[in-house]
N, C-alpha and C. Protein backbone atom coordinates (compact mmCIF):
# COMPACT_ATOMS: atom_id res chain seq x y z
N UNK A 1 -0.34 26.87 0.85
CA UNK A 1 -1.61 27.40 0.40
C UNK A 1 -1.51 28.86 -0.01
N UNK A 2 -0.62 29.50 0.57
CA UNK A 2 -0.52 31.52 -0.04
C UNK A 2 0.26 31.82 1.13
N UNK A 3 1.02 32.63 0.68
CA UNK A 3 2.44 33.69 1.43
C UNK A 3 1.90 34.66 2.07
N UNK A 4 0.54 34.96 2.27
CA UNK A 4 -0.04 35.80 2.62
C UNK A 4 0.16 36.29 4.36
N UNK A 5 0.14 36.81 5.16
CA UNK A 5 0.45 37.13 6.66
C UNK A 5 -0.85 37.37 7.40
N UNK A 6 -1.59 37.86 6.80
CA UNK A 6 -2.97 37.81 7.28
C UNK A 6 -4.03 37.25 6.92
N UNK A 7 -4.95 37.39 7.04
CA UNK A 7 -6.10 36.63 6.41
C UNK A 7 -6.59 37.17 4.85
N UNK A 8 -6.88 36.15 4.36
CA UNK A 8 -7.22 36.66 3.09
C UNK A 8 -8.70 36.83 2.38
N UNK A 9 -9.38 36.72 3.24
CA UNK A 9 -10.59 37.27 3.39
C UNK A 9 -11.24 38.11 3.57
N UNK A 10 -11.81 39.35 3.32
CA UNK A 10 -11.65 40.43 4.19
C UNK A 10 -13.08 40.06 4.60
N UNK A 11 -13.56 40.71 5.74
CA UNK A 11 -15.45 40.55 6.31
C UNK A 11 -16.23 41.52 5.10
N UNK A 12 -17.07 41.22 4.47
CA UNK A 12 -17.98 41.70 4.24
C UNK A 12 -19.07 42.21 4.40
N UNK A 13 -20.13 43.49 3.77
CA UNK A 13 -20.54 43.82 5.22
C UNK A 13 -22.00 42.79 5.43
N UNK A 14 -22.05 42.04 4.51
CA UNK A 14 -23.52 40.34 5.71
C UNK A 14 -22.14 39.86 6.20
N UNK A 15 -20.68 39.97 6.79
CA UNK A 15 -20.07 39.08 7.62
C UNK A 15 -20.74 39.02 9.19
N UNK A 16 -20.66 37.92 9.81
CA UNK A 16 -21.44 38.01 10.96
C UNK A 16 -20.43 37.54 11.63
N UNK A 17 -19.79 38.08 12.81
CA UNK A 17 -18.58 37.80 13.44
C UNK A 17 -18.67 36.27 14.04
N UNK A 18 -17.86 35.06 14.20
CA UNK A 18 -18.14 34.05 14.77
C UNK A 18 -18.31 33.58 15.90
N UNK A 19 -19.22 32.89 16.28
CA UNK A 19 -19.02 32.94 17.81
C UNK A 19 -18.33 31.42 17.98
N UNK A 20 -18.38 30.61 16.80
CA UNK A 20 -17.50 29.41 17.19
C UNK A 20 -16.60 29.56 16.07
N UNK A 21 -14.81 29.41 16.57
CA UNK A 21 -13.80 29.20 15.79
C UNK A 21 -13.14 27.85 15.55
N UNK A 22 -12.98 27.26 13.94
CA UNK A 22 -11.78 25.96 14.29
C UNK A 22 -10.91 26.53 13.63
N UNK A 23 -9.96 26.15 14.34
CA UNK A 23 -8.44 26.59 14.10
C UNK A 23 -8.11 25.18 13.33
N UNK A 24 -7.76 25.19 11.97
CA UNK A 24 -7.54 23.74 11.39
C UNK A 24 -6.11 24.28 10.97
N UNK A 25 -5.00 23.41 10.96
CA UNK A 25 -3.85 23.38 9.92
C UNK A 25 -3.17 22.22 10.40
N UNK A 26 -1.85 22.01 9.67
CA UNK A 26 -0.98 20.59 9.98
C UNK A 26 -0.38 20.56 11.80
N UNK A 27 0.00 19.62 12.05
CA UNK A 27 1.05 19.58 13.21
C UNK A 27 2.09 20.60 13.34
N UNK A 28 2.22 21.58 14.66
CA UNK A 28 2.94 22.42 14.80
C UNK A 28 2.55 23.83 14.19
N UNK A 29 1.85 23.83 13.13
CA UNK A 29 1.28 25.27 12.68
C UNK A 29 1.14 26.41 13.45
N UNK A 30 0.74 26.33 14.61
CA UNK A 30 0.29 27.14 15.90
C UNK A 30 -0.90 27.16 16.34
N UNK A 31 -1.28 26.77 16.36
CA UNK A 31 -2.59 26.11 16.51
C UNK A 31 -3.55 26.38 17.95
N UNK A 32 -2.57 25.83 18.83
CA UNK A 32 -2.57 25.96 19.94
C UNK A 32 -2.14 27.40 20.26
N UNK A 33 -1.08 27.52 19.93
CA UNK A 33 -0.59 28.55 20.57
C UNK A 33 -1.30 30.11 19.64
N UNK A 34 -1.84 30.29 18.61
CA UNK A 34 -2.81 31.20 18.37
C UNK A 34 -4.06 31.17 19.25
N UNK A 35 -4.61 29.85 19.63
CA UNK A 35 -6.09 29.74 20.35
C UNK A 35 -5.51 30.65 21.78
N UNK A 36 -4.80 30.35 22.19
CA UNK A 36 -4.30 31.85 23.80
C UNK A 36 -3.95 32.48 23.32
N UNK A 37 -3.57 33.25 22.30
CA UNK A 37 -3.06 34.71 21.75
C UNK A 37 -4.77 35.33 21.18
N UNK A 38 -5.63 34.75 20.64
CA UNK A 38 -7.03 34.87 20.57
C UNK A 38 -7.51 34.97 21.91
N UNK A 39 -7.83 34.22 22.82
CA UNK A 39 -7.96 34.42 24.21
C UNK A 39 -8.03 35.60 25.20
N UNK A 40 -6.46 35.91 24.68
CA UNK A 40 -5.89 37.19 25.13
C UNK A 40 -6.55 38.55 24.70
N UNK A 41 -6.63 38.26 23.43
CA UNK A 41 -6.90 39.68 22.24
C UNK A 41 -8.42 39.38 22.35
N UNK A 42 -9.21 38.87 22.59
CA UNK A 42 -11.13 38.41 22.44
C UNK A 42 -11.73 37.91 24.12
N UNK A 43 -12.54 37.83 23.62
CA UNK A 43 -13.67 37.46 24.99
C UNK A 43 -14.00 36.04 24.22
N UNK A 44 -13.70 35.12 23.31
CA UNK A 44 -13.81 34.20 22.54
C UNK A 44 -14.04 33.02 24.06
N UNK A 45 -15.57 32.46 23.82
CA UNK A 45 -15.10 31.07 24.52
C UNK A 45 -15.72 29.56 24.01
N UNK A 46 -15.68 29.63 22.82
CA UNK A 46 -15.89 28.41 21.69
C UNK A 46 -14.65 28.83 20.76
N UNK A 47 -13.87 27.84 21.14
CA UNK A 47 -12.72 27.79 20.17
C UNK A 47 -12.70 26.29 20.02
N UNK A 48 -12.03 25.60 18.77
CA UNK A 48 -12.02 24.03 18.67
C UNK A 48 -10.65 24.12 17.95
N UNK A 49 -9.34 23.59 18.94
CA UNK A 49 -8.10 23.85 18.33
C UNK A 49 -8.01 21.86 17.76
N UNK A 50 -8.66 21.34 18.01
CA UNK A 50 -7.95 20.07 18.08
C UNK A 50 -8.42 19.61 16.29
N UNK A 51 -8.93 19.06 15.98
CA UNK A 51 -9.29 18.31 14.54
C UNK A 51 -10.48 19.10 14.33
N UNK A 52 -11.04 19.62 13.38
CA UNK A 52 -11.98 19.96 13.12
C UNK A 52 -13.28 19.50 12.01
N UNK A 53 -13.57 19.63 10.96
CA UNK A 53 -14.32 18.16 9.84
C UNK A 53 -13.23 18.47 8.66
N UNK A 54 -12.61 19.37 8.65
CA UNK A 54 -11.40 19.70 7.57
C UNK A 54 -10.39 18.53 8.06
N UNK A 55 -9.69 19.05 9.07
CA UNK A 55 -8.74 18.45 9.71
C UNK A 55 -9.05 16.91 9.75
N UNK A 56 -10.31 16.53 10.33
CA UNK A 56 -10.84 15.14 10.62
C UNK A 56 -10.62 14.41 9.10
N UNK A 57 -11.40 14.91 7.98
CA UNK A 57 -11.28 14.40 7.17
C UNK A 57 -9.70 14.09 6.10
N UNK A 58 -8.65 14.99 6.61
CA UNK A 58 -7.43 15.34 5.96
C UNK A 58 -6.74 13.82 6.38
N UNK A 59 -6.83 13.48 7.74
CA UNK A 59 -6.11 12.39 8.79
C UNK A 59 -7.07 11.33 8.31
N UNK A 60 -8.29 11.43 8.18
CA UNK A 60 -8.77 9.91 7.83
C UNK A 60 -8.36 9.73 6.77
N UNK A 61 -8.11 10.54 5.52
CA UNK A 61 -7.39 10.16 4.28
C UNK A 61 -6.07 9.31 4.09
N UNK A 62 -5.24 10.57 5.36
CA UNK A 62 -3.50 9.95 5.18
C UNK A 62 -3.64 8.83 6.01
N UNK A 63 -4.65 8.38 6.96
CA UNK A 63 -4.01 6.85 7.63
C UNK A 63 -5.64 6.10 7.74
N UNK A 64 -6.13 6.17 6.37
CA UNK A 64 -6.97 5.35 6.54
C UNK A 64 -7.91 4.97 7.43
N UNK A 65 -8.39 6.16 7.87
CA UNK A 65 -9.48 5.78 9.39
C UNK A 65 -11.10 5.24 8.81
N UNK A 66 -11.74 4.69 9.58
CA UNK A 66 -13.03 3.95 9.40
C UNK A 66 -13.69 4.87 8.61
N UNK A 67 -14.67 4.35 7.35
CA UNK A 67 -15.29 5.50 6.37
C UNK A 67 -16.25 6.22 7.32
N UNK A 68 -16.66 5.30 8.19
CA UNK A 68 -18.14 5.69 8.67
C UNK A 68 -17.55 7.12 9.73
N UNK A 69 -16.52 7.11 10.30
CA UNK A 69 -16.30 8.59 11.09
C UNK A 69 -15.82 9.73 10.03
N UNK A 70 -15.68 9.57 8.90
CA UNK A 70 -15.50 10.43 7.97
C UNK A 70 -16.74 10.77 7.53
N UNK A 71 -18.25 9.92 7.38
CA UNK A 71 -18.78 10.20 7.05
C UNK A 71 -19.61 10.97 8.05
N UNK A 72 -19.29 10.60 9.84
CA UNK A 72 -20.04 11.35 10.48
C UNK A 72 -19.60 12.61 10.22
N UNK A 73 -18.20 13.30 10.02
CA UNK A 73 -17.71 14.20 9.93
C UNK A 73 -18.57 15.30 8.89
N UNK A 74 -18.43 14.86 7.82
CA UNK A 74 -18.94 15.49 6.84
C UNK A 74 -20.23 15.58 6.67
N UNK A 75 -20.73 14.85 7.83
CA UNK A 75 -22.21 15.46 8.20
C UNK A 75 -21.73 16.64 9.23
N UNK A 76 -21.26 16.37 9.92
CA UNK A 76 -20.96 17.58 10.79
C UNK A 76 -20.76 19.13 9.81
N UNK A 77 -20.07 18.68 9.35
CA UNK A 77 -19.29 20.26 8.61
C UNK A 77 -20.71 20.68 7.46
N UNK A 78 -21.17 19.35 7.21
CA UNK A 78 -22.80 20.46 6.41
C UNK A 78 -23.50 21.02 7.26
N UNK A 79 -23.58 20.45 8.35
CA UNK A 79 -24.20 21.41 9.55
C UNK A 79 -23.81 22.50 9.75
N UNK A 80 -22.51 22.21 10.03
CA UNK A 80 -22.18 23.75 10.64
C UNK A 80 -21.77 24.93 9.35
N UNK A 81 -22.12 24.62 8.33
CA UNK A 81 -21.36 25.19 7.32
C UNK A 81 -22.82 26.31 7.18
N UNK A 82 -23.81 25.59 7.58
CA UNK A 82 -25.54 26.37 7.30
C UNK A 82 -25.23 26.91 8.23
N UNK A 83 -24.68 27.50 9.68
CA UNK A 83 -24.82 28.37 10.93
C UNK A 83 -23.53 29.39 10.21
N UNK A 84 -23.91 30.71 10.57
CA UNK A 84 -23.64 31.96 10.18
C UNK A 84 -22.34 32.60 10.84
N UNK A 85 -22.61 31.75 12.42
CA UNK A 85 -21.38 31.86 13.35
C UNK A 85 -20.55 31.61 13.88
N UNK A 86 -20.39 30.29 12.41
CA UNK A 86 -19.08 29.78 12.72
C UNK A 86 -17.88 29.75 11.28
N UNK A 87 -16.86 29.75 12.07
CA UNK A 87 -15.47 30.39 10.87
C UNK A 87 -14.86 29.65 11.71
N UNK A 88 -13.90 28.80 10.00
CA UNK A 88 -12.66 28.16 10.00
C UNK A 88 -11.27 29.19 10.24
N UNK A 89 -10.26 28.78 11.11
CA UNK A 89 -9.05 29.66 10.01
C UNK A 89 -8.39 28.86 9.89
N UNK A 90 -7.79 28.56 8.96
CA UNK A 90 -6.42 27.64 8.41
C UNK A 90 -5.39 28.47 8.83
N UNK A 91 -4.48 27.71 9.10
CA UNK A 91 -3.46 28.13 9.63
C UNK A 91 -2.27 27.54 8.73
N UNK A 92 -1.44 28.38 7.93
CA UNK A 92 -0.79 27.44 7.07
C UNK A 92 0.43 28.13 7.64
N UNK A 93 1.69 27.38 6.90
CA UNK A 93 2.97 27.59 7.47
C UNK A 93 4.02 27.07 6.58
N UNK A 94 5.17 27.61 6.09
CA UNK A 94 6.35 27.32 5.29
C UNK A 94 6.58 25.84 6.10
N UNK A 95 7.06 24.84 5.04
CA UNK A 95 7.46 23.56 5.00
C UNK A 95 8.70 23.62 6.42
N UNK A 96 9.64 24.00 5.75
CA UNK A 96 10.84 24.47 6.91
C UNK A 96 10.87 25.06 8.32
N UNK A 97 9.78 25.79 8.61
CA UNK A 97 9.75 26.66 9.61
C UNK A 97 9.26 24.90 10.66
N UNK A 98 7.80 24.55 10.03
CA UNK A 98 7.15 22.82 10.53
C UNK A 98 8.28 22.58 11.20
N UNK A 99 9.33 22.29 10.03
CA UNK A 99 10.21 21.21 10.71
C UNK A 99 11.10 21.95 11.95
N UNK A 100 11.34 22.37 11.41
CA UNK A 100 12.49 23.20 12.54
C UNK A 100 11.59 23.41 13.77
N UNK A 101 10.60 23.70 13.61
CA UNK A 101 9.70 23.34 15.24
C UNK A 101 9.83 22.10 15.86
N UNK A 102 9.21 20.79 14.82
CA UNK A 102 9.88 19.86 15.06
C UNK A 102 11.07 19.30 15.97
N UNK A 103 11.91 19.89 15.66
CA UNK A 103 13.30 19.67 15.70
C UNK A 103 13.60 20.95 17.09
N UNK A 104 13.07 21.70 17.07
CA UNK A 104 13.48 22.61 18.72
C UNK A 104 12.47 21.94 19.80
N UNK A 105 11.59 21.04 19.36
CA UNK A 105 10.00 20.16 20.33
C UNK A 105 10.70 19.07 20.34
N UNK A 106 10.89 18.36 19.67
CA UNK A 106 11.56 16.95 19.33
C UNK A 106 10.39 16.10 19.49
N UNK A 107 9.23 17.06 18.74
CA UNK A 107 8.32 16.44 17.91
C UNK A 107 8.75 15.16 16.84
N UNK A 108 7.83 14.20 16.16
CA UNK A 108 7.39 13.78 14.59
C UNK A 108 7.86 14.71 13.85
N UNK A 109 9.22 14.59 12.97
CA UNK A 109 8.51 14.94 11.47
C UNK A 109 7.92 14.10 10.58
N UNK A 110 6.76 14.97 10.31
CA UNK A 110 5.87 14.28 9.07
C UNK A 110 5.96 14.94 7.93
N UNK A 111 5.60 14.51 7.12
CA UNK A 111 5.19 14.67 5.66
C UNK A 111 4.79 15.77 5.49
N UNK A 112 4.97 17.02 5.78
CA UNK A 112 4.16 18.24 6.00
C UNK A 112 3.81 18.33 4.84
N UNK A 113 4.42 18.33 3.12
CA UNK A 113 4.04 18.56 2.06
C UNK A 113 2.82 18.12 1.91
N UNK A 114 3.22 16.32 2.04
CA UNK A 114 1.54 15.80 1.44
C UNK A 114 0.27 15.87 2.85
N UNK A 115 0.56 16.48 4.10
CA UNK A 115 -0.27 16.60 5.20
C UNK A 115 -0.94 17.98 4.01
N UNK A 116 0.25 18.98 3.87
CA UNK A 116 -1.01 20.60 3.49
C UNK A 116 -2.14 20.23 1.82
N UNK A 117 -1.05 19.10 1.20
CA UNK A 117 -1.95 19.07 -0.22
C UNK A 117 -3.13 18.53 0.51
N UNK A 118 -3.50 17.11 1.23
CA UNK A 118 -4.48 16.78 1.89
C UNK A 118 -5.25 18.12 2.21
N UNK A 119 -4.71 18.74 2.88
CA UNK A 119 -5.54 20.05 3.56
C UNK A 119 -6.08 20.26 2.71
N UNK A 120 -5.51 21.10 1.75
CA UNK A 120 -5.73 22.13 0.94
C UNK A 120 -7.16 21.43 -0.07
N UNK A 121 -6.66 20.04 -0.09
CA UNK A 121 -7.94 19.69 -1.08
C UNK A 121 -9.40 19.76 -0.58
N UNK A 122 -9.79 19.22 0.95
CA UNK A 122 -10.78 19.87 1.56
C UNK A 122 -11.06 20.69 2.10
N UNK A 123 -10.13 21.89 2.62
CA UNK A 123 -10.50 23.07 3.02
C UNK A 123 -10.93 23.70 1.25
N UNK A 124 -10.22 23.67 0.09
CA UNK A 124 -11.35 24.11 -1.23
C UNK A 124 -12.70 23.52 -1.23
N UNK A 125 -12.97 22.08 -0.93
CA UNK A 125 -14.04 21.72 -0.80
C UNK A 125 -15.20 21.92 0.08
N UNK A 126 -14.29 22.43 0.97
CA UNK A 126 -15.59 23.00 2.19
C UNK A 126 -16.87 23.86 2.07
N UNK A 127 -17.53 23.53 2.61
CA UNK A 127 -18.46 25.10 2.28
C UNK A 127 -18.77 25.45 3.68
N UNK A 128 -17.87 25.41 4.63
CA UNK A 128 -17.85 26.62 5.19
C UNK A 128 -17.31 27.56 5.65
N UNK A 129 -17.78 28.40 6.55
CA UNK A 129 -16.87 30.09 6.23
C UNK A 129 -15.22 29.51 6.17
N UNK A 130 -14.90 30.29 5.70
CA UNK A 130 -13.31 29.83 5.74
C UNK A 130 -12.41 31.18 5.24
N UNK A 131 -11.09 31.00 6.52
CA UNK A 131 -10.20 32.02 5.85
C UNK A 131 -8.90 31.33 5.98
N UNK A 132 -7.71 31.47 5.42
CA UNK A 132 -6.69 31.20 5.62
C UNK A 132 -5.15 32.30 6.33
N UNK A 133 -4.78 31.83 7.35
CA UNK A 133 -3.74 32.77 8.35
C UNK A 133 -2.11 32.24 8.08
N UNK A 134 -1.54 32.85 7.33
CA UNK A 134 -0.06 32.29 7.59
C UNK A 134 0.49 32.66 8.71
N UNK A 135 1.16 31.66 9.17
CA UNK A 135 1.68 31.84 10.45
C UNK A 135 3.46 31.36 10.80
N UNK A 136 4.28 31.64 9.59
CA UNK A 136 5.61 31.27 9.20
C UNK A 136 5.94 32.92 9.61
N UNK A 137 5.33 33.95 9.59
CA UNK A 137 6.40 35.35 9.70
C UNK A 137 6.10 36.11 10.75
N UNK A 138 4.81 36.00 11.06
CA UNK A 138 4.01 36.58 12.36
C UNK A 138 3.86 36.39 13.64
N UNK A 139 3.91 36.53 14.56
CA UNK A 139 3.52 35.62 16.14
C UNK A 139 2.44 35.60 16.14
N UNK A 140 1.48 34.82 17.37
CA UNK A 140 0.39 34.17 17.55
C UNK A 140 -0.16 35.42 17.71
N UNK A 141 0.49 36.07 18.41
CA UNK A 141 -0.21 37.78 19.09
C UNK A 141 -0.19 38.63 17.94
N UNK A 142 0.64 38.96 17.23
CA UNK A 142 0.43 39.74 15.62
C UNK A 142 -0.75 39.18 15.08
N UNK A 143 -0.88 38.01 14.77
CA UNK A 143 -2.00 37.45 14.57
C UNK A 143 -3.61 37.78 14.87
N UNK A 144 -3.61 37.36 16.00
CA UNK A 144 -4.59 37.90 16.70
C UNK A 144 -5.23 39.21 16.53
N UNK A 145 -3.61 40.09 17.09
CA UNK A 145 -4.22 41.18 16.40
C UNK A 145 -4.68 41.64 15.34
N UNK A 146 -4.57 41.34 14.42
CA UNK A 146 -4.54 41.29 12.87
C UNK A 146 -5.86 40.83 12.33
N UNK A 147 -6.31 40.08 13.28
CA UNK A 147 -7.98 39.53 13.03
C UNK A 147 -8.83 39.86 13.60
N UNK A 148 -8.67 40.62 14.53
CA UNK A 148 -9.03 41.66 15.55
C UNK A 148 -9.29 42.93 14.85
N UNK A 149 -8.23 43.66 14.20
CA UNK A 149 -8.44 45.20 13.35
C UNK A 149 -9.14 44.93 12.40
N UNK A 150 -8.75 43.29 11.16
CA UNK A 150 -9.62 43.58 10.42
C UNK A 150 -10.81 42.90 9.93
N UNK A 151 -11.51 42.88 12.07
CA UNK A 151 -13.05 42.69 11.78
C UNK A 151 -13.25 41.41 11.91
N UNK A 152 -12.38 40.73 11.36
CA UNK A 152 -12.69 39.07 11.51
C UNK A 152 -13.36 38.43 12.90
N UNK A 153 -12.86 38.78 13.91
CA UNK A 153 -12.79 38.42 15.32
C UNK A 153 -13.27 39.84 16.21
């Protein structure tokens, strides 16, 4: 999605800081392990690391899940897309770095290519807040911090 290291959003000044975060990106991204480096760096206690209506809808695509929970989904995400205080971050990540996590976890490798095009096509479609975090050069804690100085969090 972009080579970028931080967020590529900057807050504007109607940004209204979030009080609920989803952390959406593929398997292994960091996902998890940014939601305790946030933790650490915030007083944050609505975080949603697991699937989010991005995420939900990306996985019902690649394996065919029931229309009707896709469609609850995307009721969800018009909901929350109208509340002011809540922000996505994508979490994207070099193809290679995925795997090689993979491979030191002895995780699945998947398809990471066609998992981020999936992404990428509904996180554009979303309408809500949304920023995107690379997380291939940075640690979870650079991170954090990084959304922390500028305002995001």
């Amino acid at each position: 999605m972009t080579n970028s290291t931080t967020a590529i959003v900057a807050p504007t000044p109607e940004f209204v800081k979030p009080k609920i975060i989803i952390l959406e990106g593929v398997d292994r991204s960091g996902k998890s392990t940014l939601q305790q480096a946030i933790n650490k760096a915030t007083n944050y206690k609505h975080i949603v690391v697991d699937r989010g209506p991005i995420g939900f809808k990306t996985y019902c695509d690649l394996f065919s899940r029931d229309p009707q929970l896709w469609d609850n989904y995307d009721d969800l995400e018009k909901h929350l897309a109208k509340m002011e205080d809540v922000l996505v971050i994508y979490l994207d990540c070099n193809t290679k770095v995925l795997i090689d996590r993979c491979l030191q976890t002895g995780h699945e490798i998947l398809d990471y290519d066609l998992h981020k095009h999936f992404y990428k096509f509904y996180f554009d479609k979303s309408p809500m807040k949304k920023i995107i975090v690379n997380t291939t050069y940075k640690t979870p804690e650079e991170i954090a911090n990084d959304l922390v100085k500028e305002g995001v969090l």
